[in-house]
Protein backbone atom coordinates (compact mmCIF):
# COMPACT_ATOMS: atom_id res chain seq x y z
CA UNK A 1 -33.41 29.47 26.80
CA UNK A 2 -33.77 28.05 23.27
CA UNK A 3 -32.33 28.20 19.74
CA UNK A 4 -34.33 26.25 17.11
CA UNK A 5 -32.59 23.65 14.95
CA UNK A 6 -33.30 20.64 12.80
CA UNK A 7 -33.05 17.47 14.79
CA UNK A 8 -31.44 14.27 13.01
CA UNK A 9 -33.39 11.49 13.05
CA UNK A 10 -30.56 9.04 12.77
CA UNK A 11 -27.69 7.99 15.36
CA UNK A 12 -25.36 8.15 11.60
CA UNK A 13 -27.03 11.55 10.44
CA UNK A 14 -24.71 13.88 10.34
CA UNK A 15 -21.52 14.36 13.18
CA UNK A 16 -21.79 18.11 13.05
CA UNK A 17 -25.22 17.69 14.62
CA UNK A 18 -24.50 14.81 17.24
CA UNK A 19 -24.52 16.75 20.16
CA UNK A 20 -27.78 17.31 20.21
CA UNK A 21 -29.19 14.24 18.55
CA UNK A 22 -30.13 12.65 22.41
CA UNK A 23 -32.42 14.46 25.02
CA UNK A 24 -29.14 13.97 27.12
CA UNK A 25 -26.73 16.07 25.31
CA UNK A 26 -24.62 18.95 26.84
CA UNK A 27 -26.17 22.06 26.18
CA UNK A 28 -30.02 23.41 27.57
CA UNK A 29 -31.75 24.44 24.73
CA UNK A 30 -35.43 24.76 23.53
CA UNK A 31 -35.07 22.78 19.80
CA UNK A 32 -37.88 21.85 17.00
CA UNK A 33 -37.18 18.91 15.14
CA UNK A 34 -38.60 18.36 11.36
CA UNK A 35 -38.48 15.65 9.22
CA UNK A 36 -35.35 15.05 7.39
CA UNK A 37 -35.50 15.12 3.95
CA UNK A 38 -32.72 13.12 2.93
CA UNK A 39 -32.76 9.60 1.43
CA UNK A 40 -33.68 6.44 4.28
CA UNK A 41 -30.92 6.13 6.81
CA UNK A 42 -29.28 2.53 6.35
CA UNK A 43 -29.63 -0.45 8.28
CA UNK A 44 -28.73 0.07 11.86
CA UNK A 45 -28.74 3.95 12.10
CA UNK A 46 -32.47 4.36 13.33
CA UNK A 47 -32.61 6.02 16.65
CA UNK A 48 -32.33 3.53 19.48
CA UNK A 49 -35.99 4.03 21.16
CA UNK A 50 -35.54 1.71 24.22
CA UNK A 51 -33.87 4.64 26.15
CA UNK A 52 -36.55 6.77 25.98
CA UNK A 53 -39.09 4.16 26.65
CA UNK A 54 -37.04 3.64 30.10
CA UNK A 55 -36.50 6.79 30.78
CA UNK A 56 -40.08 7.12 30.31
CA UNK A 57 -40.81 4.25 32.75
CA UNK A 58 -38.80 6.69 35.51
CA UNK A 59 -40.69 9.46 34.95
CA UNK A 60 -43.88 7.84 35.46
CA UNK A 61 -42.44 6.74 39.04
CA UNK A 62 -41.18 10.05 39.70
CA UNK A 63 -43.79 12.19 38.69
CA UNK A 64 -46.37 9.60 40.91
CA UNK A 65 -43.91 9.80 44.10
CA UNK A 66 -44.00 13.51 43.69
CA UNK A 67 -47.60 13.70 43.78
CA UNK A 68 -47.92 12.34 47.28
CA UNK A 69 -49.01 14.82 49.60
CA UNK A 70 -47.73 12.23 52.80
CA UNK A 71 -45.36 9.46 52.12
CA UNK A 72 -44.84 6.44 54.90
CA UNK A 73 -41.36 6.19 56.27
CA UNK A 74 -39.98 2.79 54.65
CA UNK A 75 -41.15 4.87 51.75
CA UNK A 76 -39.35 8.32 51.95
CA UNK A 77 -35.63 8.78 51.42
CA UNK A 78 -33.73 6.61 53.81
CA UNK A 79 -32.26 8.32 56.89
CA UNK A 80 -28.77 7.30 56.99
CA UNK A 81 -27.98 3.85 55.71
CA UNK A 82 -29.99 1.27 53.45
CA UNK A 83 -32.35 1.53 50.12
CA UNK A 84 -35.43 3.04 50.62
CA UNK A 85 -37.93 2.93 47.45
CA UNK A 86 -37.16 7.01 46.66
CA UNK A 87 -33.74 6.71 46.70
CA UNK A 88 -33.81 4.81 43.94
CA UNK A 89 -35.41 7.44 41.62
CA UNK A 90 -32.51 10.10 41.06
CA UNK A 91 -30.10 7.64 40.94
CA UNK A 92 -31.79 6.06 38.21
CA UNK A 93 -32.45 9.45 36.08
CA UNK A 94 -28.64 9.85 36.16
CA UNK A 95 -27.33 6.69 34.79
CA UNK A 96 -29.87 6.91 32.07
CA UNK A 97 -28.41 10.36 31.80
CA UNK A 98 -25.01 8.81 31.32
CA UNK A 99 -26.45 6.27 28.88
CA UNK A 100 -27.92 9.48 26.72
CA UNK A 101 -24.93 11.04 26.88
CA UNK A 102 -22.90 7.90 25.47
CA UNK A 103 -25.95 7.98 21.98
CA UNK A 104 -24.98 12.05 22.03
CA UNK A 105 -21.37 12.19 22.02
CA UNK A 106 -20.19 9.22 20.53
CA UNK A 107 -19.42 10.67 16.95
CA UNK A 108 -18.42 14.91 18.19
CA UNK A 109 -17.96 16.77 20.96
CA UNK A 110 -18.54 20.38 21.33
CA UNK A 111 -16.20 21.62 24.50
CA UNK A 112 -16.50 25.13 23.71
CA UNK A 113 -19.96 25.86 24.39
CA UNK A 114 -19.62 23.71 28.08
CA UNK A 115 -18.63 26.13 30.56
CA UNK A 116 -21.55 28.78 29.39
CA UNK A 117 -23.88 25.72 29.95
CA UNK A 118 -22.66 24.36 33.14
CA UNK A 119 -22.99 27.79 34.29
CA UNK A 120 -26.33 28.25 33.11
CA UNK A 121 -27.05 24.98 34.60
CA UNK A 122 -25.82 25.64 37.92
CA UNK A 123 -27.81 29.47 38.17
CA UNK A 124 -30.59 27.86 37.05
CA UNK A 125 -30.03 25.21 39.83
CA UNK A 126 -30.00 28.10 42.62
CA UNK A 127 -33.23 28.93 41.21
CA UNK A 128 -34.65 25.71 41.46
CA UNK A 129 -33.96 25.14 45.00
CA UNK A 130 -35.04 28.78 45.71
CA UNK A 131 -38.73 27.78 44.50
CA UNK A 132 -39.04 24.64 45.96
CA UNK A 133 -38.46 25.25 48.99
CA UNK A 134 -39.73 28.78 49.29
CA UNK A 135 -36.20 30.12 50.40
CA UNK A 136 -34.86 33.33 48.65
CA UNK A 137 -32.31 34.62 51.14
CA UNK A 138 -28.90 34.58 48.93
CA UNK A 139 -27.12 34.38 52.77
CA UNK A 140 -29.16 31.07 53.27
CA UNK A 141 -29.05 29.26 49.20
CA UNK A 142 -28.44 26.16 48.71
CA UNK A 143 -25.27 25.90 46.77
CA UNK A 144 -25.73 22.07 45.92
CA UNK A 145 -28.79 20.38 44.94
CA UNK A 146 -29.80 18.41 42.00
CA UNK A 147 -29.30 20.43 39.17
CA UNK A 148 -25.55 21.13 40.22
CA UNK A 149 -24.93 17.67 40.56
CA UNK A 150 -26.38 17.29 37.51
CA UNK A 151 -24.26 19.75 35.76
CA UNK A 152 -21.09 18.75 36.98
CA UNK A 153 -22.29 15.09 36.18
CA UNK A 154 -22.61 16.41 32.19
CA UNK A 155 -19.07 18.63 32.12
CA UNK A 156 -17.04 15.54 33.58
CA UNK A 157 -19.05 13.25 30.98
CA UNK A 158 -18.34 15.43 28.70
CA UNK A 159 -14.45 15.63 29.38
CA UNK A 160 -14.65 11.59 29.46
CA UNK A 161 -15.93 11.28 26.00
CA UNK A 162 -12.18 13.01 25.44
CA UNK A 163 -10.75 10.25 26.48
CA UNK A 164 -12.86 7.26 24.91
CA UNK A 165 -15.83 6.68 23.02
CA UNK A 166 -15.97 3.12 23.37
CA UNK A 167 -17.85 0.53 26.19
CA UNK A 168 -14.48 -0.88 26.71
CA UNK A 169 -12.94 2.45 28.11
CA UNK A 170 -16.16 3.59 29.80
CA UNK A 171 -15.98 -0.06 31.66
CA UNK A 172 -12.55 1.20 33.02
CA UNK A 173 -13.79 4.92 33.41
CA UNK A 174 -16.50 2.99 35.91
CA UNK A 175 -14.03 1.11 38.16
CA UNK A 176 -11.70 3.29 38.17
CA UNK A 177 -14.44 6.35 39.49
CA UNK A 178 -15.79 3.38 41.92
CA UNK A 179 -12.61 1.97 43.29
CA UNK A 180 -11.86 5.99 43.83
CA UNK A 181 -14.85 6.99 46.14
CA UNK A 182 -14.80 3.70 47.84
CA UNK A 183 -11.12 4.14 49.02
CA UNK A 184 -12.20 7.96 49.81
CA UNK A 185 -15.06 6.49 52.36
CA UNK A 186 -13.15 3.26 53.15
CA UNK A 187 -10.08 5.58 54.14
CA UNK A 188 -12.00 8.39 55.84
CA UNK A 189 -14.61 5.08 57.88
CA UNK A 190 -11.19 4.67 59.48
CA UNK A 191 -10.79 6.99 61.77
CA UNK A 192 -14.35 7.30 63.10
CA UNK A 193 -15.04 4.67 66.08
CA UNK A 194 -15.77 1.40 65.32
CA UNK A 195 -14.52 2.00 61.48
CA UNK A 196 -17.70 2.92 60.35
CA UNK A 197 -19.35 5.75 58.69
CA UNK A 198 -21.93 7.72 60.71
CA UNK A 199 -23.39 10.79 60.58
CA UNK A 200 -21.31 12.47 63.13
CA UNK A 201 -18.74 10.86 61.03
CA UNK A 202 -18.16 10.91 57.31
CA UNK A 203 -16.25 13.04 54.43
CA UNK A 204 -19.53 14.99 53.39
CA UNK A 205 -19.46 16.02 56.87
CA UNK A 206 -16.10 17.58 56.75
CA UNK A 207 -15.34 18.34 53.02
CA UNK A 208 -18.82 19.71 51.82
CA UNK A 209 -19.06 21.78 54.98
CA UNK A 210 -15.47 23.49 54.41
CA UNK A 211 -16.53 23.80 50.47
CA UNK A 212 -19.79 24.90 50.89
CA UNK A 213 -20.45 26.19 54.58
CA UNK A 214 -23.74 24.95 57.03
CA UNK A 215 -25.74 27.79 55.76
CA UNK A 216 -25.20 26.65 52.04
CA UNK A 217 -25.79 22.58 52.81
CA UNK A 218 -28.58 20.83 52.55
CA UNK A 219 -31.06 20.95 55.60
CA UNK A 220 -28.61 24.32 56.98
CA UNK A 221 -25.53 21.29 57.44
CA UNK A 222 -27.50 19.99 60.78
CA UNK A 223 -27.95 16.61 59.11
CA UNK A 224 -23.77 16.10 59.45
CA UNK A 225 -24.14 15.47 55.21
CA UNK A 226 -25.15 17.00 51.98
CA UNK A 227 -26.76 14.44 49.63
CA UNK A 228 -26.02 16.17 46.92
CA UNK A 229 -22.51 17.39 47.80
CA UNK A 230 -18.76 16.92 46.84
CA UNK A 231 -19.09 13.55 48.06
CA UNK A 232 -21.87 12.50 46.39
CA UNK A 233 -21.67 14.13 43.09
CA UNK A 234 -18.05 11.86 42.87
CA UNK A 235 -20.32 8.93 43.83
CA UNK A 236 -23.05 10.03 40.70
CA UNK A 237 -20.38 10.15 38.38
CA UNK A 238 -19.67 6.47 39.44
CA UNK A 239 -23.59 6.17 38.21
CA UNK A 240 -23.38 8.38 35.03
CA UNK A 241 -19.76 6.43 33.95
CA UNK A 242 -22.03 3.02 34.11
CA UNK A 243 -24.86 4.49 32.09
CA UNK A 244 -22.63 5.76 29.26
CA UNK A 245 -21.23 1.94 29.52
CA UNK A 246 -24.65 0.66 28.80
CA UNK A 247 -24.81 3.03 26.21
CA UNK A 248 -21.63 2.53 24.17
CA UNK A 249 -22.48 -1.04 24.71
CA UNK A 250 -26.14 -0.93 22.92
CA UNK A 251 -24.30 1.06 19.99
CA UNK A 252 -21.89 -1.31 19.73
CA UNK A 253 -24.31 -4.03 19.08
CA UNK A 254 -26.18 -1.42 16.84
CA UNK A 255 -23.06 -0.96 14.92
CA UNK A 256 -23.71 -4.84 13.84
CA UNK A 257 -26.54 -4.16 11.56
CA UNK A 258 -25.96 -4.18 8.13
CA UNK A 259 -28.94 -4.18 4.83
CA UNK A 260 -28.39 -7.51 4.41
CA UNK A 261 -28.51 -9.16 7.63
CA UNK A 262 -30.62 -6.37 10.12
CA UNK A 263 -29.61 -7.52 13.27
CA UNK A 264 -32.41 -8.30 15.90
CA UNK A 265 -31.59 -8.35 19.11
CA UNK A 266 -32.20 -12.01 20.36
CA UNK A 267 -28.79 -13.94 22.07
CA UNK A 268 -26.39 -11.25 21.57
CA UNK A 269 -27.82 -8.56 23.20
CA UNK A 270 -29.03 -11.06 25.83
CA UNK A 271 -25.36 -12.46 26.82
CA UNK A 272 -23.88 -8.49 26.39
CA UNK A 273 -25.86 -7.00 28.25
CA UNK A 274 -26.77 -9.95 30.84
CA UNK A 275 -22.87 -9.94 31.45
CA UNK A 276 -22.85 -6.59 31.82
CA UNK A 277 -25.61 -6.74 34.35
CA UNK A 278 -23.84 -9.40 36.37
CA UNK A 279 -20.38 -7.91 36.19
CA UNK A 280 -21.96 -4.53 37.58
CA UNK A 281 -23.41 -6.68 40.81
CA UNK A 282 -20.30 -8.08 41.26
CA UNK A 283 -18.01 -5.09 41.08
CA UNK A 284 -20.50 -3.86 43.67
CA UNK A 285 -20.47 -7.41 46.05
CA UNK A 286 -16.86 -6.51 46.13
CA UNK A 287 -16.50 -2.95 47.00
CA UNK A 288 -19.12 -3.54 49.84
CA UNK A 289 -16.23 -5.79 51.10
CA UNK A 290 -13.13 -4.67 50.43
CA UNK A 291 -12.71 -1.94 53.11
CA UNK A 292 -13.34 -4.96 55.49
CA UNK A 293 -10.59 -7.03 53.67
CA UNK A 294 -8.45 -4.04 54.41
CA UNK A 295 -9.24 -3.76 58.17
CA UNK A 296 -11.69 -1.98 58.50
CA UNK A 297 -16.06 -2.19 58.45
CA UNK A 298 -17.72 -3.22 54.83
CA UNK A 299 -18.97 -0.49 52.96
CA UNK A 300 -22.72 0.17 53.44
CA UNK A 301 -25.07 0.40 50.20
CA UNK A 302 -26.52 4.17 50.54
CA UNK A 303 -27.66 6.90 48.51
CA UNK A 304 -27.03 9.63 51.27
CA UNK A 305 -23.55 9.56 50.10
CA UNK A 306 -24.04 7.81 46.89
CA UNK A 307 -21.53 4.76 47.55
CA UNK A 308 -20.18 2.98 44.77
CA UNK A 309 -21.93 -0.64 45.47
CA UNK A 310 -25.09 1.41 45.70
CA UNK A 311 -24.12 3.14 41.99
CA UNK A 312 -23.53 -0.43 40.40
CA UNK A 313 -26.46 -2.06 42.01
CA UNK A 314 -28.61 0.58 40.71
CA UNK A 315 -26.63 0.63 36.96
CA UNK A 316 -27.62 -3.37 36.75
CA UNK A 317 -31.48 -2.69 37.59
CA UNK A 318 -30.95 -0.08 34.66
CA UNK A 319 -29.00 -2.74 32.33
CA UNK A 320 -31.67 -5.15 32.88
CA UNK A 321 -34.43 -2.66 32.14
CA UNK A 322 -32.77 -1.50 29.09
CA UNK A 323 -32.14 -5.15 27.91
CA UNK A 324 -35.70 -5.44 27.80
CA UNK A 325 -37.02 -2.26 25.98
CA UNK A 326 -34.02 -3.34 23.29
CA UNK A 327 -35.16 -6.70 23.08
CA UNK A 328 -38.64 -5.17 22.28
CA UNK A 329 -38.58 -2.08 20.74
CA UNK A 330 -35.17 -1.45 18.58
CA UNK A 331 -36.02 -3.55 15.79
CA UNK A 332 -36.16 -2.66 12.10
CA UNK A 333 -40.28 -3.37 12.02
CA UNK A 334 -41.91 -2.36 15.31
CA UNK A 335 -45.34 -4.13 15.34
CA UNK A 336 -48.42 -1.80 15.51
CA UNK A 337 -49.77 -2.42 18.94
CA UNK A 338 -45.89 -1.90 20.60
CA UNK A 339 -45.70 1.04 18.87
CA UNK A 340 -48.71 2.28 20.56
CA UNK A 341 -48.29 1.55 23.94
CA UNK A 342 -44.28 2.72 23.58
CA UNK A 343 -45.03 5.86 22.08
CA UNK A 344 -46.28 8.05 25.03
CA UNK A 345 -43.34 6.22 27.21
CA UNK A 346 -41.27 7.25 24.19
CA UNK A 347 -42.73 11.22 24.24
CA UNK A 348 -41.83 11.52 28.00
CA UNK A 349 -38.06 10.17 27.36
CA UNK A 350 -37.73 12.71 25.02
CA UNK A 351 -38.40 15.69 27.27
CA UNK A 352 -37.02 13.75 30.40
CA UNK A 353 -35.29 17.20 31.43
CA UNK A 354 -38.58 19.23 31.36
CA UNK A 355 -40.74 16.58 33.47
CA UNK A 356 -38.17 15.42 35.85
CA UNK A 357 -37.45 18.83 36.87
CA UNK A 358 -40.87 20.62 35.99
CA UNK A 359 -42.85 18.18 38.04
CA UNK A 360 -40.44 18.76 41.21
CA UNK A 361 -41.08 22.13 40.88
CA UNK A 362 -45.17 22.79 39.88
CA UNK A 363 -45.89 19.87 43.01
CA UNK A 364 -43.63 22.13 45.55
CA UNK A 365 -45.60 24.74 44.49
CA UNK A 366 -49.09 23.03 44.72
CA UNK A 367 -48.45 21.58 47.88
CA UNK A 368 -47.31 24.30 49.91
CA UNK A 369 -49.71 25.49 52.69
CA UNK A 370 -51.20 28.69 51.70
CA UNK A 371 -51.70 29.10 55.99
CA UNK A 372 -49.90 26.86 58.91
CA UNK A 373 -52.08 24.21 59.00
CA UNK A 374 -53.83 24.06 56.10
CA UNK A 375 -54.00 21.62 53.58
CA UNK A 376 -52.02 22.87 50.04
CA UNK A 377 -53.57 23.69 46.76
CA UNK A 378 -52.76 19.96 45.50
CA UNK A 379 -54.61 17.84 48.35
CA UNK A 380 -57.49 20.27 48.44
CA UNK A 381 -58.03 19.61 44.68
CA UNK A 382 -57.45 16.03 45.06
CA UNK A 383 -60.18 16.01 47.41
CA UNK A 384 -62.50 18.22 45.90
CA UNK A 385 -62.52 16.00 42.31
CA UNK A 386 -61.92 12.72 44.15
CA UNK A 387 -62.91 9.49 42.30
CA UNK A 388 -64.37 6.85 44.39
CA UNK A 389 -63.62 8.00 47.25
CA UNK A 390 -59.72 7.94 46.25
CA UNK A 391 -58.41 11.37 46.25
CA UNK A 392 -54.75 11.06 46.74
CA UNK A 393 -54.89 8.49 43.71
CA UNK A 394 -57.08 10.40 41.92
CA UNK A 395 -54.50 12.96 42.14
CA UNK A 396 -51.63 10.86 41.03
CA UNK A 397 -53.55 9.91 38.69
CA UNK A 398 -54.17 13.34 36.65
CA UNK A 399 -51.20 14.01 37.59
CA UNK A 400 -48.86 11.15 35.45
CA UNK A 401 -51.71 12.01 32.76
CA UNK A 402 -50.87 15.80 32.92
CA UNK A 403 -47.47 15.12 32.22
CA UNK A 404 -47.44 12.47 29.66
CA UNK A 405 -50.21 14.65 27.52
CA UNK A 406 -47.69 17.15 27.90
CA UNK A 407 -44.89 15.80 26.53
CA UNK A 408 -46.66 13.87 23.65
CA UNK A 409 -47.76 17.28 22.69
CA UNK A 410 -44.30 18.27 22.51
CA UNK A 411 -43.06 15.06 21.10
CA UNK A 412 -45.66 15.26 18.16
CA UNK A 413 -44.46 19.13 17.61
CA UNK A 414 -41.22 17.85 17.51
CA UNK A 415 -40.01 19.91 20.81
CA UNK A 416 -37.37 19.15 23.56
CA UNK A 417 -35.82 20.57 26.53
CA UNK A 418 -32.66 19.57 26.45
CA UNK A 419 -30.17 19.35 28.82
């Protein structure tokens, strides 16, 4: 993994090299940036840095739910229906993936290169769930999981930006992918008793466990669903599509800035983005109901199988978070002490791929029992170097720190992962 290239430093510099101007872009490569030489971009074609500084945000959260060696249950991954607190994580890391993608492809898109990378993204995904959960059995592999998602998620983004590279046509991308799975679920909710959608009965059931078979699901298919299956992936892309909204959005009001009046954020972004926000929650009100409006139960908000109301609700917590790093951070001056506290937020956007997926893969190793019954490698360091009596937080502590030293490391070297 890697070829070496020089990195624009501009949205404007250069469409040859857009593709991989965004830590989102479609191919997984190991690049060095260096400065450009050329003269100073122009008004307006600075790289947007509120992105990165959300995207570092999530990694924060995900690297400190990660490190907990016990979680309680309202914290852990709901069971079936509802919002739990880590459902909200992954979810999050792929509409920001969507909104990356928008800042990569809007100029060029390279198709031919895709397949190889999907492919390589999808080995490398077999891999991945392979290490963390200690399973190398090819009979018994997971043949979903997040990576796959995730590379299916970039290839149909990718084929999207064929069709429009505007927020206008990635608005009706969005409720056209939402109104899709909802009548999928609403459809399928049914014919199961009571017109609702269980776990004995619902289309991951059926569909991933045809596509994929029980001893390629998640959890060996005795869960009745595959959170990261044919079902869901079509409900991610409903969460990517909404990102690369937000995205085409914040270039759009980018696109304003000229030399002689540098646009600053203020009212405009406020009311574009705020009716963004609000037009997301209410596309999502209304799916939730609509299968009730057409006989039969409303449509739960879940992550299990990634339902649209659930995508939108989660794509307006992002539009609001994103409002406010653009609001504070993409301006032409960025004052000394924002700069500062942004920057390591701003280091860990950059190599989102690398800590979202590294982390998930150094804590499964850390924590796994090196004997039934006994404590892993993490928790017995956490204890033996505990502060104040605090070793769990002592551990998520050096942890986050681990991470984010990491990656401003990499950021200063001018290194990414990229997707």
């Amino acid at each position: 993994m890697g070829v070496v290239d020089q990195q624009p430093t501009s949205l404007s510099e250069g469409a040859d090299r857009q593709v991989r101007s965004s830590a989102d872009s479609s191919a997984v490569s190991l690049s060095a940036e260096r400065p450009a030489t050329r003269a100073a971009p122009r008004a307006g074609s600075k790289r947007l840095q509120s992105l990165d500084a959300v995207r570092g945000v999530m990694l924060i959260a995900s690297v400190s739910v990660n490190s907990l060696w016990a979680a309680p249950e309202w914290f852990e991954h709901a069971p079936w229906d509802g919002v739990h607190p880590l459902d909200l994580i992954f979810p999050v890391f792929v509409t920001l993936t969507g909104c990356g993608l928008a800042f990569a492809m809007h100029r060029r898109i390279n198709v031919r290169p895709l397949v190889r990378r999907v492919l390589v993204l999808l080995l490398v995904g077999l891999l991945y769930n392979a290490v963390t959960v200690n399973a190398w059995d090819p009979a018994t592999w997971r043949f979903s999981g997040v990576l796959q998602l995730y590379a299916v998620v970039v290839a149909v983004m990718t084929l999207g930006h064929l069709l429009t590279r505007s927020w206008r046509g990635w608005a009706l991308l969005t409720a056209a992918s939402a109104g899709a799975h909802t009548l999928l679920l609403a459809t399928w909710a049914r014919g199961c008793p009571g017109g609702a959608l269980t776990l004995e009965c619902n289309p991951s059931g059926a569909l991933d466990t045809a596509l994929l078979t029980p001893a390629h699901m998640y959890a060996g298919g005795l869960l009745g669903h595959d959170p990261e299956g044919v079902v869901a992936i079509s409900g991610a892309l409903v969460s990517a599509a909404a990102g690369a909204t937000v995205g085409h959005l914040l270039l759009s009001l980018r696109s304003r800035q000229t030399p002689e009046r540098p646009w600053r954020g203020g009212a405009v972004a406020t009311v574009s983005l705020g009716a963004l926000g609000v037009g997301l929650v209410g596309a999502a009100l209304l799916l939730v109901q609509l299968p009730a409006w057409l006989g039969g139960s409303p449509l739960p908000v879940m992550k299990r199988l990634w339902t649209a109301p659930f995508a939108l609700e989660v794509a307006a917590g992002v539009v609001l978070a994103l409002l406010v790093a653009h609001l504070l951070l993409d301006r032409p001056a960025l004052p000394r002490p924002l700069r500062a506290v942004s920057w390591p937020l701003i280091a860990l956007g950059r190599n989102s791929l690398l800590v979202y997926f590294g982390s998930h893969v150094v804590m499964a190793l850390l924590m796994r029992p090196p004997a039934p019954g006994e404590p892993g490698l993490a928790e017995q360091l956490g204890h033996d170097i505990a502060i104040a009596g605090h070793p769990q937080v002592t551990w998520t502590v050096l942890a986050v720190l681990a991470w984010m030293a990491l990656a401003c490391l990499l950021h200063q070297r001018r290194i990414y992962l990229r997707p």
